[in-house]
C-alpha atoms as a PDB file:
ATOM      1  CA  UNK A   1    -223.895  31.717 -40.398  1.00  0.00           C
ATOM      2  CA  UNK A   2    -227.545  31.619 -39.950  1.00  0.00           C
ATOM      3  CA  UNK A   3    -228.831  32.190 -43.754  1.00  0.00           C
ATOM      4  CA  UNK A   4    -232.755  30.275 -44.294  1.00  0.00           C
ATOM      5  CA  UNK A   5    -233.680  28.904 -47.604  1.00  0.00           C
ATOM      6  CA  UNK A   6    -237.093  28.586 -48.452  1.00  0.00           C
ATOM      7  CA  UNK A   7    -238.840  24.793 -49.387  1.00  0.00           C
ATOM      8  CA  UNK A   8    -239.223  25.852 -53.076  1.00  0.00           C
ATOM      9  CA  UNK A   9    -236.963  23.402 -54.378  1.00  0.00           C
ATOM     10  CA  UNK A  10    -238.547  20.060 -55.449  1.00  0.00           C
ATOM     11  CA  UNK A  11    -236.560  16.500 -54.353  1.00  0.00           C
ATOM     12  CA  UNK A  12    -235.577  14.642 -57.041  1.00  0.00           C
ATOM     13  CA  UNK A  13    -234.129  10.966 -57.682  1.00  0.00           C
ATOM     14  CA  UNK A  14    -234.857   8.949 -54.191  1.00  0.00           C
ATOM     15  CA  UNK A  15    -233.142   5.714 -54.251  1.00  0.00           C
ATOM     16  CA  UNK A  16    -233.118   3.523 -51.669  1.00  0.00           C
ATOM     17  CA  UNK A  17    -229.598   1.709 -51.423  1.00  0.00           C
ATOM     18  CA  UNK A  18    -228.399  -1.545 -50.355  1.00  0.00           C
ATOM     19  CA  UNK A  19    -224.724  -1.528 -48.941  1.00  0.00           C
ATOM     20  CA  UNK A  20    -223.654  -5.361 -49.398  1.00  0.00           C
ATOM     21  CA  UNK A  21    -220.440  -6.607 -48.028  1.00  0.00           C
ATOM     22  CA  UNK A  22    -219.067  -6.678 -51.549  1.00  0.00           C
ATOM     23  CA  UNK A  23    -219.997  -3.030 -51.864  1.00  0.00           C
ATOM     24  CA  UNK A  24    -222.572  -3.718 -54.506  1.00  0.00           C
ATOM     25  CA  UNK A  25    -225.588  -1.578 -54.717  1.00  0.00           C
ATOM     26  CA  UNK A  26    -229.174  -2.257 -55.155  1.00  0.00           C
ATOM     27  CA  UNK A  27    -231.953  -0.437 -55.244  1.00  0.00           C
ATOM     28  CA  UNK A  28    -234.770   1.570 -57.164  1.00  0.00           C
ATOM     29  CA  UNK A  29    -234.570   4.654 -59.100  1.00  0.00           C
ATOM     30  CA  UNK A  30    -238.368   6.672 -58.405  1.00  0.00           C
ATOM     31  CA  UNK A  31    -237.677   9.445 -60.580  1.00  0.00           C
ATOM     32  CA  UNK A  32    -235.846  11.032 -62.609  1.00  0.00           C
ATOM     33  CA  UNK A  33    -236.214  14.423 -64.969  1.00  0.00           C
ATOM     34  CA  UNK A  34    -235.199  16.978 -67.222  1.00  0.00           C
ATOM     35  CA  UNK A  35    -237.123  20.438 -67.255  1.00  0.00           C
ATOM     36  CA  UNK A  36    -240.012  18.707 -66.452  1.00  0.00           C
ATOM     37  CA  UNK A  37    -241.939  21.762 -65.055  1.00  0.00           C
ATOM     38  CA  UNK A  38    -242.751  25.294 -66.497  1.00  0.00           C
ATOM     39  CA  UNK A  39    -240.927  26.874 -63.795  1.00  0.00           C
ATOM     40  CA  UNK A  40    -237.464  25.019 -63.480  1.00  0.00           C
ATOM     41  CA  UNK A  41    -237.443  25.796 -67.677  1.00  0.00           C
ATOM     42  CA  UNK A  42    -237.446  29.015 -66.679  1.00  0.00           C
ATOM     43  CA  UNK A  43    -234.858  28.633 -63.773  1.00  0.00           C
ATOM     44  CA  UNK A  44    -232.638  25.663 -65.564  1.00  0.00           C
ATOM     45  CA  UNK A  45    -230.176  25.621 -62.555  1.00  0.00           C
ATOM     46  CA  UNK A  46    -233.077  24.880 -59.913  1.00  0.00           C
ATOM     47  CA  UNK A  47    -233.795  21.478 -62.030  1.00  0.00           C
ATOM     48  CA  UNK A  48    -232.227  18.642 -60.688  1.00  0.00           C
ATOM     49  CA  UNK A  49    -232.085  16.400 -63.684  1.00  0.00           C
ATOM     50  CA  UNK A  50    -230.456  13.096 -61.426  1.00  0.00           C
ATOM     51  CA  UNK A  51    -229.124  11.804 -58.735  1.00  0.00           C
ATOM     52  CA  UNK A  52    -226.760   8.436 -58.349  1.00  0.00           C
ATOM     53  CA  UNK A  53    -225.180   6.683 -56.095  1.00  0.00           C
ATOM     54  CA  UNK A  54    -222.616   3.873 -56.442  1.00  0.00           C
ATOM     55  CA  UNK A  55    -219.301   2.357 -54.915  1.00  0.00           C
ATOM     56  CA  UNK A  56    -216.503   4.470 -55.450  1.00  0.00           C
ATOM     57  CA  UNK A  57    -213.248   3.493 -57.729  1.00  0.00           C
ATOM     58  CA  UNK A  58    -215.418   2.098 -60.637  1.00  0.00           C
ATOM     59  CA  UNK A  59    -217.222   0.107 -58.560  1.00  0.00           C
ATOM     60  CA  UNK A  60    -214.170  -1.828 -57.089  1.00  0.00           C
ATOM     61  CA  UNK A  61    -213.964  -0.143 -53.546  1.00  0.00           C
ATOM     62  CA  UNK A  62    -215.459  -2.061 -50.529  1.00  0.00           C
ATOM     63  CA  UNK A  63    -215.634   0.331 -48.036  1.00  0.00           C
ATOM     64  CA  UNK A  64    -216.618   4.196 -50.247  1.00  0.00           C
ATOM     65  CA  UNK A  65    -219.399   5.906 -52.241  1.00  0.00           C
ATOM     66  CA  UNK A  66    -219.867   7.794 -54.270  1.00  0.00           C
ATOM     67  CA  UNK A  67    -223.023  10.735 -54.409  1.00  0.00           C
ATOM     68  CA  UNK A  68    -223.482  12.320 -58.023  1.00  0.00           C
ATOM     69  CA  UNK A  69    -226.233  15.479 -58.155  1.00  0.00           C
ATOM     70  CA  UNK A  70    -226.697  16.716 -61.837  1.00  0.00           C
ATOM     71  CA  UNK A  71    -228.921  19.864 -62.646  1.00  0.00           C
ATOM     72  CA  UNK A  72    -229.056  22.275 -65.323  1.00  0.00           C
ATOM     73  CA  UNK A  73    -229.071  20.455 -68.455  1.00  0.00           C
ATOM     74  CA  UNK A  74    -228.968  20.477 -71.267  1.00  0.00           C
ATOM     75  CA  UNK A  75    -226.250  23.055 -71.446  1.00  0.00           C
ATOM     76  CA  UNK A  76    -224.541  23.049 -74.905  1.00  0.00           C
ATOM     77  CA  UNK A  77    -220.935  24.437 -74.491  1.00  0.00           C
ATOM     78  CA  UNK A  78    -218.941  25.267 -72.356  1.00  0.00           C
ATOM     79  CA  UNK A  79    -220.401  28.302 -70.412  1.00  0.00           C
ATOM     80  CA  UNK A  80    -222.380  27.844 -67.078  1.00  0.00           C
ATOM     81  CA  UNK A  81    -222.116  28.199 -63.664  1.00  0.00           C
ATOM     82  CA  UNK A  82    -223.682  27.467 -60.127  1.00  0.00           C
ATOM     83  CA  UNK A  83    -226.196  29.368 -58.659  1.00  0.00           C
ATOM     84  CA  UNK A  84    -224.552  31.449 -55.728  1.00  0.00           C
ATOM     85  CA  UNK A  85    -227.945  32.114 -54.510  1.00  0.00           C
ATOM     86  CA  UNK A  86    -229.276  28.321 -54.150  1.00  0.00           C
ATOM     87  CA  UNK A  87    -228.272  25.966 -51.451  1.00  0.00           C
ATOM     88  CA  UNK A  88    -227.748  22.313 -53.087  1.00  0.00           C
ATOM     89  CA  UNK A  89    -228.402  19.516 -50.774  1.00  0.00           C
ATOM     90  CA  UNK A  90    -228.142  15.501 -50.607  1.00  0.00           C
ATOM     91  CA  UNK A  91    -230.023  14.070 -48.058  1.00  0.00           C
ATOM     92  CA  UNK A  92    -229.639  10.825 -46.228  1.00  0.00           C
ATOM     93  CA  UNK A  93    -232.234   8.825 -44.580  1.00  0.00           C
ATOM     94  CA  UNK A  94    -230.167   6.023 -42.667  1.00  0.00           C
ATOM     95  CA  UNK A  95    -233.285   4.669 -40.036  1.00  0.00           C
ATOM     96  CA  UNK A  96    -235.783   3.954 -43.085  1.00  0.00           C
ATOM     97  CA  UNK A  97    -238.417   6.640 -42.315  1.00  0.00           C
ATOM     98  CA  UNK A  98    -238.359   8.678 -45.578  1.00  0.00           C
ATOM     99  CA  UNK A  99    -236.790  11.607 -43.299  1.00  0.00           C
ATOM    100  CA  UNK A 100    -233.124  12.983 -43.783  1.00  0.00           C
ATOM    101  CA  UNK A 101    -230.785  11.923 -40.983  1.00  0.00           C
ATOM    102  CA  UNK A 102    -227.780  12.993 -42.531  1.00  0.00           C
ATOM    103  CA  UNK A 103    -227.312  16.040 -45.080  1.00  0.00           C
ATOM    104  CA  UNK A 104    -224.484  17.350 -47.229  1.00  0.00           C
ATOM    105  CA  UNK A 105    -224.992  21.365 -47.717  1.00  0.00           C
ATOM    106  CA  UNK A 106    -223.200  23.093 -50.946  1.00  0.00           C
ATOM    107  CA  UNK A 107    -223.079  25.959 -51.522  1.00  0.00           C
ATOM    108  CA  UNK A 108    -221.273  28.726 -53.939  1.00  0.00           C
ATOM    109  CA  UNK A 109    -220.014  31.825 -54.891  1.00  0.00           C
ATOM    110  CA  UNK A 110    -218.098  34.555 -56.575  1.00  0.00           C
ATOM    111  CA  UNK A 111    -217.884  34.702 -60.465  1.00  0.00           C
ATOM    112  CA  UNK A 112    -218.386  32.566 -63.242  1.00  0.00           C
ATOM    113  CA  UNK A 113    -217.234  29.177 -64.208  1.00  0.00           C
ATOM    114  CA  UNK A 114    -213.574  28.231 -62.941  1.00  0.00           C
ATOM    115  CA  UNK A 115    -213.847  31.673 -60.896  1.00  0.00           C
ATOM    116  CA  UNK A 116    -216.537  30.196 -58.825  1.00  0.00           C
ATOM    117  CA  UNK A 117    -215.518  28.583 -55.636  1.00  0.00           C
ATOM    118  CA  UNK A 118    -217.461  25.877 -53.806  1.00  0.00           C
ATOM    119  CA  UNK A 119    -218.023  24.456 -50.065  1.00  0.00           C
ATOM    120  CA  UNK A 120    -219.271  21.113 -49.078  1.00  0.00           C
ATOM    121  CA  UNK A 121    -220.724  20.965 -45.505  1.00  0.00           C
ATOM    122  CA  UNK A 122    -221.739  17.692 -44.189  1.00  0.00           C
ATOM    123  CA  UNK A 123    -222.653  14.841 -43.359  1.00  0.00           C
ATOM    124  CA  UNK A 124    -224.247  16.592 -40.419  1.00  0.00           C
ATOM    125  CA  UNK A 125    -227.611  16.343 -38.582  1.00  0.00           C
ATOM    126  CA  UNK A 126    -229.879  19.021 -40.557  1.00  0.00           C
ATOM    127  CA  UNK A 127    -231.601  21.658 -37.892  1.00  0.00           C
ATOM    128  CA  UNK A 128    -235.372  20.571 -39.963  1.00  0.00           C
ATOM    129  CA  UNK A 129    -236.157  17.397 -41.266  1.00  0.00           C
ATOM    130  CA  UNK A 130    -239.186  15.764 -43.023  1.00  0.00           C
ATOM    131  CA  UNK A 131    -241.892  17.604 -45.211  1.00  0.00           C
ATOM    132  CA  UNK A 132    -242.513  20.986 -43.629  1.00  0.00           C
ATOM    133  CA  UNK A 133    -245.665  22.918 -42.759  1.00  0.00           C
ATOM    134  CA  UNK A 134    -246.750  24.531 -46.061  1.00  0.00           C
ATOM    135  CA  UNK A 135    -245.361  28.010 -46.698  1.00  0.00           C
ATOM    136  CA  UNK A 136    -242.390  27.557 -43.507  1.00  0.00           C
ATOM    137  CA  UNK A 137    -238.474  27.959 -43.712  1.00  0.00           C
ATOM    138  CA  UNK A 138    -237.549  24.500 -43.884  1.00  0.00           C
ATOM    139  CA  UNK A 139    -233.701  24.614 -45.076  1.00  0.00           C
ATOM    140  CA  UNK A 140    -231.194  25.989 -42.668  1.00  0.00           C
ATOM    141  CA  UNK A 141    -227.532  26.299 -43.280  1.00  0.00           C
ATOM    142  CA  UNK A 142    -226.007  23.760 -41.050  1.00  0.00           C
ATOM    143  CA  UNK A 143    -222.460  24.588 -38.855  1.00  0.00           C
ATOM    144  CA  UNK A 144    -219.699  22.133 -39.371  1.00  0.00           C
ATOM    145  CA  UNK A 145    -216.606  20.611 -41.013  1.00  0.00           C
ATOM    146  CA  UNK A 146    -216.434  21.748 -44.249  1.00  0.00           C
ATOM    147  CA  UNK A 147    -214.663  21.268 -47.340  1.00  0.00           C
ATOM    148  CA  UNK A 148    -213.684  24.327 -50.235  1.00  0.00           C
ATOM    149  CA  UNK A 149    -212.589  24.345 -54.031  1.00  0.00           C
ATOM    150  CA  UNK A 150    -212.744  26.120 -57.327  1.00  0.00           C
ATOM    151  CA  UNK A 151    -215.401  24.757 -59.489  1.00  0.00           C
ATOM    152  CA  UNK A 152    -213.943  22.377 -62.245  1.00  0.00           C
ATOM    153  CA  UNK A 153    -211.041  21.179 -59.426  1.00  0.00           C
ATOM    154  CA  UNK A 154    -211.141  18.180 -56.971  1.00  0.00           C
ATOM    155  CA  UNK A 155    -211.268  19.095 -53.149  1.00  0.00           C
ATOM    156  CA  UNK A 156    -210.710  16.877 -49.803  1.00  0.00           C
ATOM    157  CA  UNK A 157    -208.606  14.198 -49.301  1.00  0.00           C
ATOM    158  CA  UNK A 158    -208.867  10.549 -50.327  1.00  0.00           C
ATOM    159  CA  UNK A 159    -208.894   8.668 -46.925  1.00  0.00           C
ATOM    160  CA  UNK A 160    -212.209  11.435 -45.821  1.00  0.00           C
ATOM    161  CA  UNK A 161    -214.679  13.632 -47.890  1.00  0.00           C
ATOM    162  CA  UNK A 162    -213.568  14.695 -51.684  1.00  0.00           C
ATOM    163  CA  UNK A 163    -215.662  16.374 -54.003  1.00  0.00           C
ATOM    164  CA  UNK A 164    -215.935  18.007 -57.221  1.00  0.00           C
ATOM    165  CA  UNK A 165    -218.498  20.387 -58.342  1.00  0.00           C
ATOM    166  CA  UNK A 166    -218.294  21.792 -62.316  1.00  0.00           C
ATOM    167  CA  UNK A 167    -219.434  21.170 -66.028  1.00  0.00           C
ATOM    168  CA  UNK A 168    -219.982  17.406 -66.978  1.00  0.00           C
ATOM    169  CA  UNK A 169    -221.028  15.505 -69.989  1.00  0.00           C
ATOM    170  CA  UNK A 170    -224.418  14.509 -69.228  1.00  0.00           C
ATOM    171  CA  UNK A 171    -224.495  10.451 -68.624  1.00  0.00           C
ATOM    172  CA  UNK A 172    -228.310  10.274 -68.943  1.00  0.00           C
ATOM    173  CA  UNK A 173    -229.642   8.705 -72.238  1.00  0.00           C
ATOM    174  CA  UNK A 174    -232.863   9.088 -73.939  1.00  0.00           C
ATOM    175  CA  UNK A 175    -234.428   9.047 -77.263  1.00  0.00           C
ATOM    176  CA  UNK A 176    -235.701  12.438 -76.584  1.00  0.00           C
ATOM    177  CA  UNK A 177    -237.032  13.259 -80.467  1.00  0.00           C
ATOM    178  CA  UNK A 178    -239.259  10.139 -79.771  1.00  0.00           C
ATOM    179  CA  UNK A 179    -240.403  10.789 -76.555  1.00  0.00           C
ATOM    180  CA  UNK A 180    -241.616  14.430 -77.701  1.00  0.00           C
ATOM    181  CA  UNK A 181    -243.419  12.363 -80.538  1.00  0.00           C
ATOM    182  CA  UNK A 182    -245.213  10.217 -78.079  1.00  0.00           C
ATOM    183  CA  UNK A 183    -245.709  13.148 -75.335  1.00  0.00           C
ATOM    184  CA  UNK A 184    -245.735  16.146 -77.310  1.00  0.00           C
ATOM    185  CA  UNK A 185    -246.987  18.430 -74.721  1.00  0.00           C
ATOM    186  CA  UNK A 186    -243.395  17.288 -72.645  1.00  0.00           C
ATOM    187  CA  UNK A 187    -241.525  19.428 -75.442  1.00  0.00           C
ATOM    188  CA  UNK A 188    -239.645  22.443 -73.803  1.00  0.00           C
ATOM    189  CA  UNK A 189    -241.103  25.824 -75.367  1.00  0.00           C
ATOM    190  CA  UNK A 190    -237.874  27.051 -75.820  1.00  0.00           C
ATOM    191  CA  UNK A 191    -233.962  26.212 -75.444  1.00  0.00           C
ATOM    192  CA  UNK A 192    -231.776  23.595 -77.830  1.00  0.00           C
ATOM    193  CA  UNK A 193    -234.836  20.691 -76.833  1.00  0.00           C
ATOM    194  CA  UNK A 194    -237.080  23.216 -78.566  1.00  0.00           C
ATOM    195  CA  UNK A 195    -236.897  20.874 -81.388  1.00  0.00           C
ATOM    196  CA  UNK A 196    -239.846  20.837 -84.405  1.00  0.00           C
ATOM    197  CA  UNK A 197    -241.494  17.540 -84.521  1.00  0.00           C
ATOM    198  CA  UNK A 198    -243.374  16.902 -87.992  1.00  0.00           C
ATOM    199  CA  UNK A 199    -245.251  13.538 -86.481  1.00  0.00           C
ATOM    200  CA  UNK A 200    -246.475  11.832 -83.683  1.00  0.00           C
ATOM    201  CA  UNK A 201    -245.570   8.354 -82.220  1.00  0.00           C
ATOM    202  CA  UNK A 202    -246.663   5.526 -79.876  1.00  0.00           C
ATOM    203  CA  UNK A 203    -243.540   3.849 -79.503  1.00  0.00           C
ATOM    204  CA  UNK A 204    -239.507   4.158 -79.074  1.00  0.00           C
ATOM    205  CA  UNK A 205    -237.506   3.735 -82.068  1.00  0.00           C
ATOM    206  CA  UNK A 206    -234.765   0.248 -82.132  1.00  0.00           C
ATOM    207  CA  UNK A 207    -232.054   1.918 -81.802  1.00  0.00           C
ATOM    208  CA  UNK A 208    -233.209   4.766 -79.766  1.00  0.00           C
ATOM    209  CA  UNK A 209    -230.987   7.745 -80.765  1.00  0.00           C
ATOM    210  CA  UNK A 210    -229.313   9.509 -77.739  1.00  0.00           C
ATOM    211  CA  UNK A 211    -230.189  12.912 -78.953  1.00  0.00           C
ATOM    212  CA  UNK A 212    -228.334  14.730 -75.542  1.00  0.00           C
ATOM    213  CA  UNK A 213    -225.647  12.925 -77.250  1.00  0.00           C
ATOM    214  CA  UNK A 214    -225.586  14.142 -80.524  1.00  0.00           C
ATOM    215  CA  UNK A 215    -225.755  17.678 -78.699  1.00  0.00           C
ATOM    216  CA  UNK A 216    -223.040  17.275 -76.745  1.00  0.00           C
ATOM    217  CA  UNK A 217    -224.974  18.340 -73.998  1.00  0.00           C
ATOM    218  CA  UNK A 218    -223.391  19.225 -70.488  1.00  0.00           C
ATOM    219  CA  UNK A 219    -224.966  19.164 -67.298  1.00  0.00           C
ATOM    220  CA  UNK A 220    -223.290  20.947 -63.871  1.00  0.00           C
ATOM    221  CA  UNK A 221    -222.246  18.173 -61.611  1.00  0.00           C
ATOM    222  CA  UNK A 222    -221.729  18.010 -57.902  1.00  0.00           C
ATOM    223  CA  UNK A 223    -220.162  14.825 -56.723  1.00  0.00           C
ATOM    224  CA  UNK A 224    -218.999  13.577 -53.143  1.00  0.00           C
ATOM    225  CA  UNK A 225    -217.370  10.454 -52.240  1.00  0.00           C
ATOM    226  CA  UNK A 226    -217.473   9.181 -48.459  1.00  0.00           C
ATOM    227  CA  UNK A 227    -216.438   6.336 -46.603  1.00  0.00           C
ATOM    228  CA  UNK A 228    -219.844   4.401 -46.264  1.00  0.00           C
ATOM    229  CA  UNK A 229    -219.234   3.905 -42.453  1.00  0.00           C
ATOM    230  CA  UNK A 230    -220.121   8.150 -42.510  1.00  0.00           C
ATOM    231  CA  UNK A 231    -223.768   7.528 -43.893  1.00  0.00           C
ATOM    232  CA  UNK A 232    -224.595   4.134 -42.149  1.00  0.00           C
ATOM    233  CA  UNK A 233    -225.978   3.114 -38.637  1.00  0.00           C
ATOM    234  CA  UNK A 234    -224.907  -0.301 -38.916  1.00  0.00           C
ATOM    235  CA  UNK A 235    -221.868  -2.403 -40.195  1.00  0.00           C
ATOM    236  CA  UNK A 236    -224.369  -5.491 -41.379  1.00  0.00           C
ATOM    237  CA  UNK A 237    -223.941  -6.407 -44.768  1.00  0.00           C
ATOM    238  CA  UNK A 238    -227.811  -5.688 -45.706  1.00  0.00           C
ATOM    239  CA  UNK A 239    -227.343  -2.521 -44.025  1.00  0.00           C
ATOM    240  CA  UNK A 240    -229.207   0.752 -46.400  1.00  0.00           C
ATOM    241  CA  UNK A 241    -229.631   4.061 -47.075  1.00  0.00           C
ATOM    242  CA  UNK A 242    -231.593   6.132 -48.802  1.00  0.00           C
ATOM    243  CA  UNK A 243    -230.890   9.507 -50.527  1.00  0.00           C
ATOM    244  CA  UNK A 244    -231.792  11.958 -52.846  1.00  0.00           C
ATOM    245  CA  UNK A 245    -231.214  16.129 -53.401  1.00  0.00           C
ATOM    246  CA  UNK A 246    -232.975  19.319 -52.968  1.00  0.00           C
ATOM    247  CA  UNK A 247    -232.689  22.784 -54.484  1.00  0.00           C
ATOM    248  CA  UNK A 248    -233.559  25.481 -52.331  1.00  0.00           C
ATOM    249  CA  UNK A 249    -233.797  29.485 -52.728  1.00  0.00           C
END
């Protein structure tokens, strides 16, 4: 297959990761958003909303991690489904130049929710890398080992690549009623954030009130877990990586 995707999808959530001997993880979150442009309110499942990255088996494995993409929320129910005309990435930068060495591709298609099947290409060496010349095809889909499933459904094995793609509760927290006080012009013009604010604020409320929580919102989830030894150079114990995901049409 040979199908371009154009640069229009914006990265999201870089974090540059420390991968200790004790499988900790360190690092720095740069970003990370909710419908925070006109245009991905108007295309919800082009919005990445997060992107984590941790040790696998609640934190007790050594020698896996685990990749977690979120987009598309808040979705309230149970209804939604991928994009079958977007190619999700996470991206890899293993040499510390802010360029992807290593990229998962995922892609989907056919129907709606459940009906929907998924692949998972990667880690593989991406045909472009880097910011590309303004206007270009940067994203091409890659050849290699892949991975299928059904959306909502685990695929891969446990000693290689698994990953799940589906609806999620969303983990991120945020006094969101607040912040729309403080930033009013942040408020989303329509959808179930839409919400009337009679005041303004200059600070967070103590408590904060988790107000995707008290939606219930969802957000669709890709997630990948690896053996670390797949995304690293080097087996020193101060040995990183960085990563964060792309949308692309």
């Amino acid at each position: 297959m040979n199908h371009s995707f154009s640069g229009r999808g914006i990265p999201r959530a870089l974090l540059a990761i420390g991968l200790a001997a004790s499988a900790g993880i360190a690092g720095v979150v740069l970003a990370s958003d909710h419908q925070d442009t006109p245009e991905v309110e108007l295309n919800p499942r082009m919005d990445i909303n997060d992107v984590y990255a941790f040790p696998a088996g609640n934190g007790t494995s050594t020698d896996r991690v685990t990749l977690v993409m979120t987009t598309a929320s808040p979705i309230v129910g149970m209804n939604a489904s991928f994009d079958q005309s977007l190619l999700y990435q996470l991206k890899i930068d293993n040499t510390g130049d802010a360029k992807e060495d290593l990229v998962f591709q995922i892609t989907f298609d056919g129907g709606t929710g459940a009906n929907q099947g998924y692949r998972v290409i990667g880690p593989v060496t991406p045909t472009t890398s880097g910011t590309p010349a303004s206007g270009g095809v940067v994203n091409m889909l890659a050849c290699g080992s892949s991975i299928s499933g059904s959306v909502g459904s685990n695929a891969g094995s446990a000693s290689g690549i698994q990953a799940f793609a589906g609806l999620r509760t969303d983990p991120f927290f945020i006094d969101l009623e607040q912040f729309f006080r403080i930033v009013p012009d942040r408020r989303p013009a329509t959808g179930p954030l839409s919400v009337p604010l009679t005041q303004q604020a200059t600070s967070f409320r103590t408590p904060g009130i988790d107000l995707l929580g008290s939606l219930n919102a969802n957000t669709l989830a890709i997630v990948i877990e690896v053996p670390k030894s797949m995304l690293l150079t080097s087996t020193a114990a101060d040995a990183k990586f960085g990563v964060w995901g792309t949308i692309s049409r």
